[in-house]
C-alpha atoms as a PDB file:
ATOM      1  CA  UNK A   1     -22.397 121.672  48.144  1.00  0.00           C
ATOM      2  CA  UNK A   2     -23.381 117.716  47.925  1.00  0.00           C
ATOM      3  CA  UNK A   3     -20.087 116.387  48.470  1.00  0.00           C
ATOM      4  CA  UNK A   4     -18.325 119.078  50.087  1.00  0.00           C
ATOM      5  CA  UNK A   5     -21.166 118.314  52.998  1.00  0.00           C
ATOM      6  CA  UNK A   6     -21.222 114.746  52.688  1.00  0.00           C
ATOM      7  CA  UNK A   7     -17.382 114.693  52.949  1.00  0.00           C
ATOM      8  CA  UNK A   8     -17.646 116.997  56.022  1.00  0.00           C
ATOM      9  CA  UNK A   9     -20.173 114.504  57.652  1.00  0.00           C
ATOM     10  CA  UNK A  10     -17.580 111.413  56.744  1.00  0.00           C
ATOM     11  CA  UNK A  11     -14.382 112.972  58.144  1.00  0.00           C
ATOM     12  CA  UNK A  12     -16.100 114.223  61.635  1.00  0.00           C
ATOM     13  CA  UNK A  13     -17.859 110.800  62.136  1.00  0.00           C
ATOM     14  CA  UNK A  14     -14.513 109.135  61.318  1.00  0.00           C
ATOM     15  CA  UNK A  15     -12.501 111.637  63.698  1.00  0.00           C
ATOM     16  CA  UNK A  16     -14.819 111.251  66.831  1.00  0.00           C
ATOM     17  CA  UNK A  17     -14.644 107.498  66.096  1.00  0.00           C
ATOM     18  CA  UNK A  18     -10.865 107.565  65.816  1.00  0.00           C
ATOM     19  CA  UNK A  19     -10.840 109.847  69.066  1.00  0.00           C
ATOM     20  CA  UNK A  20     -12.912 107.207  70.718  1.00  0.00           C
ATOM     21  CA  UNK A  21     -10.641 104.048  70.269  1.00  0.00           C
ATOM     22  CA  UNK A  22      -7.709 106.184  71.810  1.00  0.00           C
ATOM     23  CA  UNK A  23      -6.328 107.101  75.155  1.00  0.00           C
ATOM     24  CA  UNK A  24      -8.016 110.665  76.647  1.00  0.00           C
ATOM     25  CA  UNK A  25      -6.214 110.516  80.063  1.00  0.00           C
ATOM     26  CA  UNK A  26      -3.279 109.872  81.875  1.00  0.00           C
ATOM     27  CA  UNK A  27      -4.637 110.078  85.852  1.00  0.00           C
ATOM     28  CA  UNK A  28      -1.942 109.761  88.414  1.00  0.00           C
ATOM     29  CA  UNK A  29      -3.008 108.141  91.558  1.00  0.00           C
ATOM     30  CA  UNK A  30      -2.455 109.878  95.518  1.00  0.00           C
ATOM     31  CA  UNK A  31       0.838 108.713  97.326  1.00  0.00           C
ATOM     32  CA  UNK A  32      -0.126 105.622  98.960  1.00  0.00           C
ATOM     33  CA  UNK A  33      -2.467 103.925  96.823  1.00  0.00           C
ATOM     34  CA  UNK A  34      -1.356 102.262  93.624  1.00  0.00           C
ATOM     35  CA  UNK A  35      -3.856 100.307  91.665  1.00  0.00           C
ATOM     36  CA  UNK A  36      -3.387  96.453  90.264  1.00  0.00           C
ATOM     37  CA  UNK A  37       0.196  94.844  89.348  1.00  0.00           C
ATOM     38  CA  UNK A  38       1.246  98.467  91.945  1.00  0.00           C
ATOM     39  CA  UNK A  39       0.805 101.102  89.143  1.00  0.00           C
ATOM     40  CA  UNK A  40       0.062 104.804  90.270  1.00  0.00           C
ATOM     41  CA  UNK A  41      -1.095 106.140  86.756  1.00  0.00           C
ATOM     42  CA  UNK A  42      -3.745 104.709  84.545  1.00  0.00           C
ATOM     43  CA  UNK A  43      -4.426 105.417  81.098  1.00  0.00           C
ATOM     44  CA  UNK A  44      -8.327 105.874  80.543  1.00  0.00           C
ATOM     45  CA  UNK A  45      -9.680 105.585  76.885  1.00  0.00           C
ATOM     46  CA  UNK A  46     -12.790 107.202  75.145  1.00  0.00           C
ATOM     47  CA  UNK A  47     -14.376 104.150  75.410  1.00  0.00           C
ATOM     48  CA  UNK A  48     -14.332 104.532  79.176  1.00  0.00           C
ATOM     49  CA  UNK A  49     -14.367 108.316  79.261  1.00  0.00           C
ATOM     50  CA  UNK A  50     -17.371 108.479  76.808  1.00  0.00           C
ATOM     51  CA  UNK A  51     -19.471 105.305  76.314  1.00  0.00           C
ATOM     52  CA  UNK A  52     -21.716 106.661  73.643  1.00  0.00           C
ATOM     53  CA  UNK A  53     -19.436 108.714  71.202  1.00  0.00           C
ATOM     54  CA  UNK A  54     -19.337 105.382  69.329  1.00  0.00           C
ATOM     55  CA  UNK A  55     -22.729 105.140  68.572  1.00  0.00           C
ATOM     56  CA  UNK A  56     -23.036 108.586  67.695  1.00  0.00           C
ATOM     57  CA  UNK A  57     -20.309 108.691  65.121  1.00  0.00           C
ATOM     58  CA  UNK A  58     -21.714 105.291  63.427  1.00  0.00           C
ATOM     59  CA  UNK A  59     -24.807 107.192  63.318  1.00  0.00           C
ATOM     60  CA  UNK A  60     -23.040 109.953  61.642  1.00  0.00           C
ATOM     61  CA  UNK A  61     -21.810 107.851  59.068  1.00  0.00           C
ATOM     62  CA  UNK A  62     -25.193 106.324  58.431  1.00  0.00           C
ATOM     63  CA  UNK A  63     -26.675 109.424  58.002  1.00  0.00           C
ATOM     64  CA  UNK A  64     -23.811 110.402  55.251  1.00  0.00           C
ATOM     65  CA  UNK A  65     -24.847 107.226  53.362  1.00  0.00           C
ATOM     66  CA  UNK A  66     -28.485 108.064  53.336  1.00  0.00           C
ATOM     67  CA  UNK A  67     -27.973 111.514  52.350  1.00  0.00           C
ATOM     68  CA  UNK A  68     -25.905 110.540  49.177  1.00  0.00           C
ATOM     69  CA  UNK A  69     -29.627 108.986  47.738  1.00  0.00           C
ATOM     70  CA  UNK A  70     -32.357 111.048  49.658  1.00  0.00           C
ATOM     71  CA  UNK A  71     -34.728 113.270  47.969  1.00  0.00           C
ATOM     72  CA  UNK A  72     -35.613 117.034  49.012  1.00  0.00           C
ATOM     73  CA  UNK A  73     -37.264 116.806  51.724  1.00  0.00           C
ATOM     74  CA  UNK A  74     -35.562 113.932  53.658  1.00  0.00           C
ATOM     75  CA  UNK A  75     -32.113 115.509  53.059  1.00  0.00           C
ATOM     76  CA  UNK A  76     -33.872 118.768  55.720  1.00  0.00           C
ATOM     77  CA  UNK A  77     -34.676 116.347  57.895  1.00  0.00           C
ATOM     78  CA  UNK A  78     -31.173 114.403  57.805  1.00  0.00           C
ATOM     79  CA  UNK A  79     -29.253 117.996  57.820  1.00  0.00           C
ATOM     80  CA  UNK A  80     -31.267 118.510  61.658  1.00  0.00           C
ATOM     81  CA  UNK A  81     -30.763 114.950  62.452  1.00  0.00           C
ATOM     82  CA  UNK A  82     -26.956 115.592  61.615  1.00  0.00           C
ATOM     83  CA  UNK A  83     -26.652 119.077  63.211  1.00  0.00           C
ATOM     84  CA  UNK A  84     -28.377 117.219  66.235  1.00  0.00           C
ATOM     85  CA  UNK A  85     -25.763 114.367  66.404  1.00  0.00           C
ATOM     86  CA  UNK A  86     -23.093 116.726  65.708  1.00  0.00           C
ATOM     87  CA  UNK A  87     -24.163 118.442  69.171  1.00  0.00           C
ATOM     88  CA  UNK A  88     -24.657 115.590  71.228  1.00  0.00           C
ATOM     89  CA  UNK A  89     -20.793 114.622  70.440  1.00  0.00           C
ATOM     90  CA  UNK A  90     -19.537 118.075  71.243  1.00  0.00           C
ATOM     91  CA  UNK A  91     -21.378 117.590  74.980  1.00  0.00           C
ATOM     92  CA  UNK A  92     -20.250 114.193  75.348  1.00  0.00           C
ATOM     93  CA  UNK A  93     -16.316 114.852  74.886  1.00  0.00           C
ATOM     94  CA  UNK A  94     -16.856 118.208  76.163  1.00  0.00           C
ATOM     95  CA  UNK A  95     -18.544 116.759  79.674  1.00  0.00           C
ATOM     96  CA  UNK A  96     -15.534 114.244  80.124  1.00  0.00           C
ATOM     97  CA  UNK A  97     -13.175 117.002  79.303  1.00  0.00           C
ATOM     98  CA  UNK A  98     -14.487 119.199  81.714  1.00  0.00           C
ATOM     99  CA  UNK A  99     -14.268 116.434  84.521  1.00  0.00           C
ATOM    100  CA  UNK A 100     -11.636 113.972  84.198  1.00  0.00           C
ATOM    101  CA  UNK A 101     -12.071 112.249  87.301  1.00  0.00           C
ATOM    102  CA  UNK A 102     -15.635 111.771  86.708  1.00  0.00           C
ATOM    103  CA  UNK A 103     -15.236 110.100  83.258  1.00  0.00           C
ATOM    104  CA  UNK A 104     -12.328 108.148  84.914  1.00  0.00           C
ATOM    105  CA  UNK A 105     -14.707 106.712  87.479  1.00  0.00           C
ATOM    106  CA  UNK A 106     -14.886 103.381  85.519  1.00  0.00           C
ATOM    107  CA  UNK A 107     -11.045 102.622  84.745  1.00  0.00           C
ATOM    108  CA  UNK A 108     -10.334 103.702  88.443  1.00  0.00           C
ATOM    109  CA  UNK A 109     -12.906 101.228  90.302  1.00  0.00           C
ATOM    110  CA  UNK A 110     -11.879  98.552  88.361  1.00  0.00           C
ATOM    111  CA  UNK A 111      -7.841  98.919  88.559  1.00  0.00           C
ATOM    112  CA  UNK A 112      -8.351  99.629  92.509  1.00  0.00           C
ATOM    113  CA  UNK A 113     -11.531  98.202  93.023  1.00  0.00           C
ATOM    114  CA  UNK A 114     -12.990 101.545  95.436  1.00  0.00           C
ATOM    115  CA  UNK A 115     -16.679 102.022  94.042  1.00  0.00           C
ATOM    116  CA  UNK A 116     -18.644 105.107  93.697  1.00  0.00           C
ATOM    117  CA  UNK A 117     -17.671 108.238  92.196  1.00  0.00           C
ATOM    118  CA  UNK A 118     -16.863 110.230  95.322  1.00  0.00           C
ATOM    119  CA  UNK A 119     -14.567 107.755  96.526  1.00  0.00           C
ATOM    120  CA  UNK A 120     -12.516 107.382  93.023  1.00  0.00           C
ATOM    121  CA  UNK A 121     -12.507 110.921  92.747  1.00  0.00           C
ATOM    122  CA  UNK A 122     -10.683 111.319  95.128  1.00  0.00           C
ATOM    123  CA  UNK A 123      -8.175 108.777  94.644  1.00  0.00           C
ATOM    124  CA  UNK A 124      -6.870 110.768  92.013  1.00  0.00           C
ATOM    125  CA  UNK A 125      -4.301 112.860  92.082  1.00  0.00           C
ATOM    126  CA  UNK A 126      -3.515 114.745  88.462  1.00  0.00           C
ATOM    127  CA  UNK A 127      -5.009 114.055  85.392  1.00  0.00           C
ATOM    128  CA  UNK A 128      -3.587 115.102  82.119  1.00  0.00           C
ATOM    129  CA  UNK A 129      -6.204 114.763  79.152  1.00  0.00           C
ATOM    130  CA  UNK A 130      -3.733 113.736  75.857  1.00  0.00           C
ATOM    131  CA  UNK A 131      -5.438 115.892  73.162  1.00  0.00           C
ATOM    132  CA  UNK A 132      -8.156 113.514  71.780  1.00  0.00           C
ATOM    133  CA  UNK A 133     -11.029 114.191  73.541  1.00  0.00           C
ATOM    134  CA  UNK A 134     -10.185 118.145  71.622  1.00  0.00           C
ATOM    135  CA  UNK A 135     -10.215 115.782  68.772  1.00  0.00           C
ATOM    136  CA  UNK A 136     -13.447 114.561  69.405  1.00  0.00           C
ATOM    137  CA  UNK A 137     -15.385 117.822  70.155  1.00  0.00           C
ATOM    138  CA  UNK A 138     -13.476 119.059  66.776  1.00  0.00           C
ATOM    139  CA  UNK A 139     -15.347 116.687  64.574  1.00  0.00           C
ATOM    140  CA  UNK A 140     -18.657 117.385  66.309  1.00  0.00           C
ATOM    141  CA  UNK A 141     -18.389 120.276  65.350  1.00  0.00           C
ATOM    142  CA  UNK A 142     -17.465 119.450  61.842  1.00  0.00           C
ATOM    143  CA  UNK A 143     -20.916 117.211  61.375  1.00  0.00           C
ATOM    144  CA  UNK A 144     -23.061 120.062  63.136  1.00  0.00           C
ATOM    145  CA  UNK A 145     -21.360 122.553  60.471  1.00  0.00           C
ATOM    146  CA  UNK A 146     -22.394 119.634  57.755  1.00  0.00           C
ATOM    147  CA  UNK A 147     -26.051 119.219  58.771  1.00  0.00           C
ATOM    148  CA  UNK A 148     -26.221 123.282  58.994  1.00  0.00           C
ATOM    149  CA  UNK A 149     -24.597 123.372  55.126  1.00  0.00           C
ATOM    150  CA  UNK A 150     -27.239 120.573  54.207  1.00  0.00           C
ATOM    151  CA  UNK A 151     -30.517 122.066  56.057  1.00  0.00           C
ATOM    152  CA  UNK A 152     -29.481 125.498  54.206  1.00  0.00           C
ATOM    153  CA  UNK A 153     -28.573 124.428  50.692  1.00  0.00           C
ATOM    154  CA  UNK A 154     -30.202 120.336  50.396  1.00  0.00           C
ATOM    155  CA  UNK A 155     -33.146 121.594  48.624  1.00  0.00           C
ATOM    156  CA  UNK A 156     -31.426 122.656  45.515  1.00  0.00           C
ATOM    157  CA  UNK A 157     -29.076 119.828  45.058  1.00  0.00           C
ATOM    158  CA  UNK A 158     -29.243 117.674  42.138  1.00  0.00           C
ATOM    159  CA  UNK A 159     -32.010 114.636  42.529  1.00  0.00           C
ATOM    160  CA  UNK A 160     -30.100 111.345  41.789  1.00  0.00           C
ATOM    161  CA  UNK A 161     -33.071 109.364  40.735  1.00  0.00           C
ATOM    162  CA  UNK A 162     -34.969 109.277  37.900  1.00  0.00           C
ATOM    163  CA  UNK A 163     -38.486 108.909  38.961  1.00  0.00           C
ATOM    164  CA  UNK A 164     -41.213 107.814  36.002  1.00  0.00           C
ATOM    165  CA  UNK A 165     -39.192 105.247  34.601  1.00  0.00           C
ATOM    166  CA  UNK A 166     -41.538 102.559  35.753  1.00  0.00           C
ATOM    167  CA  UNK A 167     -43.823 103.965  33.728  1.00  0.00           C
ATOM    168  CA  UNK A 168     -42.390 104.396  30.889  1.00  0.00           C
ATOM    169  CA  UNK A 169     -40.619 100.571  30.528  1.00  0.00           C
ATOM    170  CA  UNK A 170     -44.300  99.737  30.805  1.00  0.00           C
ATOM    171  CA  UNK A 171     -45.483 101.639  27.882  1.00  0.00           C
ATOM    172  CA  UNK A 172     -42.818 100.451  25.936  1.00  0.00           C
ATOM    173  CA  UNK A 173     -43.386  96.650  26.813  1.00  0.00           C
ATOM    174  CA  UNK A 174     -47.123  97.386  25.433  1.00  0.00           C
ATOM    175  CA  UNK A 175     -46.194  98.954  22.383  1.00  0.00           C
ATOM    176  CA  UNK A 176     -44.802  95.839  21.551  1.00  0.00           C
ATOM    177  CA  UNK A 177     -46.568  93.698  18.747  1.00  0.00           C
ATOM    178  CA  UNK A 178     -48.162  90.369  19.590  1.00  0.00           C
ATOM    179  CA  UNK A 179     -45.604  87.556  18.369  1.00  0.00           C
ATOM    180  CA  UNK A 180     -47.291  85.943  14.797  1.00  0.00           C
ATOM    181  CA  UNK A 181     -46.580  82.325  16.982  1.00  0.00           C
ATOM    182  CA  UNK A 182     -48.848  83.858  19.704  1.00  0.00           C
ATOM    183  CA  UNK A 183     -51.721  84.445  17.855  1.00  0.00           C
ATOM    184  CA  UNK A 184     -51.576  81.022  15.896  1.00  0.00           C
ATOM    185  CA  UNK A 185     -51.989  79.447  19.319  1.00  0.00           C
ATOM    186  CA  UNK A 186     -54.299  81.684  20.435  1.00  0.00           C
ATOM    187  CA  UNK A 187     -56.728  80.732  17.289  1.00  0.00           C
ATOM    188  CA  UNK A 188     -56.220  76.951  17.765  1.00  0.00           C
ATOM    189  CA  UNK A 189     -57.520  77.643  21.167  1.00  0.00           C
ATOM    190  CA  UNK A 190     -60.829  79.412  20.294  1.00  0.00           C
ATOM    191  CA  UNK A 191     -61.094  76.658  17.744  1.00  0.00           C
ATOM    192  CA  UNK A 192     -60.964  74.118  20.413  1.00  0.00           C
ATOM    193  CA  UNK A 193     -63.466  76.271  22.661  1.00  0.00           C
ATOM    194  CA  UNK A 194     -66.207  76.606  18.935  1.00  0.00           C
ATOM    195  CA  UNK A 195     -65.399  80.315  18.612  1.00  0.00           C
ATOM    196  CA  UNK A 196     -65.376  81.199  14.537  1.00  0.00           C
ATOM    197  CA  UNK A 197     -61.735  83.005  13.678  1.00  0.00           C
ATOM    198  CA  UNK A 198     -63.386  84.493  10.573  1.00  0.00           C
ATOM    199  CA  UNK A 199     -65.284  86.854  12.692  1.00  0.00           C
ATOM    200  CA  UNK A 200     -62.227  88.274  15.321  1.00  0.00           C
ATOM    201  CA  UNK A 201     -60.538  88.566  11.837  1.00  0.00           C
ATOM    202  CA  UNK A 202     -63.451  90.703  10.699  1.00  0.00           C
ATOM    203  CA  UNK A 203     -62.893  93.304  12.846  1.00  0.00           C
ATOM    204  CA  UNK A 204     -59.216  93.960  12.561  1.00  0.00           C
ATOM    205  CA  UNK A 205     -57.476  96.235  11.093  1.00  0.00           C
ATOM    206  CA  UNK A 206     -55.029  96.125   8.013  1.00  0.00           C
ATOM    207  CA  UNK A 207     -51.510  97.885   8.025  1.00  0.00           C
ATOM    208  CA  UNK A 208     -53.223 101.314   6.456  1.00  0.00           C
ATOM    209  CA  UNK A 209     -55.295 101.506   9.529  1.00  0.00           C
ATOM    210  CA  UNK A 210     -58.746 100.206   7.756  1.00  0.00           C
ATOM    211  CA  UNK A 211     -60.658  97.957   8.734  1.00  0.00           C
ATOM    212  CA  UNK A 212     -60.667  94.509   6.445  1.00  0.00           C
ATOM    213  CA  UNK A 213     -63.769  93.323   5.207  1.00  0.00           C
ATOM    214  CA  UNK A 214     -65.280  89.815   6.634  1.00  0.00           C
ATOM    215  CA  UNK A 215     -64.741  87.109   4.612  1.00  0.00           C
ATOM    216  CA  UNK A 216     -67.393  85.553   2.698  1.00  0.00           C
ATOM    217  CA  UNK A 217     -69.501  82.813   4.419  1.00  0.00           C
ATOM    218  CA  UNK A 218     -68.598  79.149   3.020  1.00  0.00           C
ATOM    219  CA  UNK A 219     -71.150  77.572   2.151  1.00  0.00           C
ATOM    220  CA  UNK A 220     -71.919  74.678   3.658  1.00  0.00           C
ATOM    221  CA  UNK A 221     -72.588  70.926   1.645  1.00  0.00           C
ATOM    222  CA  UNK A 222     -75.766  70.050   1.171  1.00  0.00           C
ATOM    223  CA  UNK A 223     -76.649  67.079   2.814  1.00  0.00           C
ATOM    224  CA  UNK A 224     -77.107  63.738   0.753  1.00  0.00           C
ATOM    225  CA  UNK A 225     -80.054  62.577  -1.173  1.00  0.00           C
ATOM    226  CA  UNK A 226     -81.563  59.795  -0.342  1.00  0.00           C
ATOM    227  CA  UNK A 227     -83.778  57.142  -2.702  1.00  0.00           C
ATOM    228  CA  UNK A 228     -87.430  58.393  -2.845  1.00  0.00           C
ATOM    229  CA  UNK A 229     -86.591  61.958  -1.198  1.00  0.00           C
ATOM    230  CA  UNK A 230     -88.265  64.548  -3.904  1.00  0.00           C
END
């Protein structure tokens, strides 16, 4: 149910987005007062009609993009968050539905320029809603039925990541042998700083896993005899 849900969440942010950039209402004006240019019907958009369904459906698209990665327990907590967001579109288109002349407060004070909401209410005569604020509340519902689908079934989806491989790149990188180069330059340094090779070599191993034998000490030269020394 991954995609089926994530799809679900897409296509009801995208229709309440969709339903937002369009025209919601057609509101014809009482005889006797026209608006500017002498107009008696306006055409109100969801932008006007419902400020905040645009945030809410970029949410809802946000969400679908985070639930496409998120583990267990975050996908129960997106499936509420998109149930919740799901809701709050439903009330907003369902609010302006329910009261055109309310939601057409805006568009109506600024064609006529009569503030308040009483006073533009009442300017209006008919208003005839065009179909997308049903649009809107549709896919609300459509990303509350999504977060409901994720809440119930997220747990038992398929985990995308792979977690441990950290881990293991870094025990591979140490199970890699020490480069022959490497260790030359690491013996001309201990040279430099008086350490004695012979004895690190002492205590390494061969390739059958036993331990080689120190070399024998050189001797060193004796010094010089000089005239008359016994």
């Amino acid at each position: 149910m991954k995609l089926p849900a994530i799809l679900a969440l897409l296509a009801g942010s995208g229709l309440a987005l969709l339903a937002w950039s369009r025209t919601w209402f057609t509101v014809r004006l009482v005889d006797g007062q026209a608006a500017a240019g002498g107009a008696t019907s306006l055409e109100v958009g969801g932008a006007v009609a419902s400020p905040a369904l645009a945030a809410l459906a970029l949410a809802g698209l946000a969400l679908a993009g985070a639930l496409a990665i998120a583990g267990p327990v975050i996908r129960i907590v997106l499936g509420a968050l998109a149930f919740v967001l799901g809701g709050s579109v439903v009330l907003a288109a369902g609010m302006s539905l329910a009261d055109p002349a309310a939601a057409s407060s805006a568009a109506i004070a600024e064609a006529t320029g009569v503030a308040g909401a009483q006073p533009t209410a009442e300017l209006v005569a008919a208003a005839t809603p065009t179909g997308w604020a049903v649009a809107a509340i549709a896919g609300g519902v459509l990303v509350a039925a999504a977060g409901v689908v994720v809440v119930v079934t997220g747990r038992a989806w398929a985990t995308s990541r792979r977690y441990g491989a950290g881990a293991r790149f870094a025990d591979d990188e140490a199970s890699v042998p020490t480069a022959a180069s490497d260790r030359a330059v690491d013996d001309w340094d201990g040279l430099s700083r008086g350490d004695d090779p012979t004895e690190r070599a002492s205590g390494e191993a061969d390739g059958d896993g036993r331990k080689t034998a120190p070399p024998h000490p050189v001797d060193s030269p004796r010094p010089p005899r000089t005239e008359g020394a016994p």
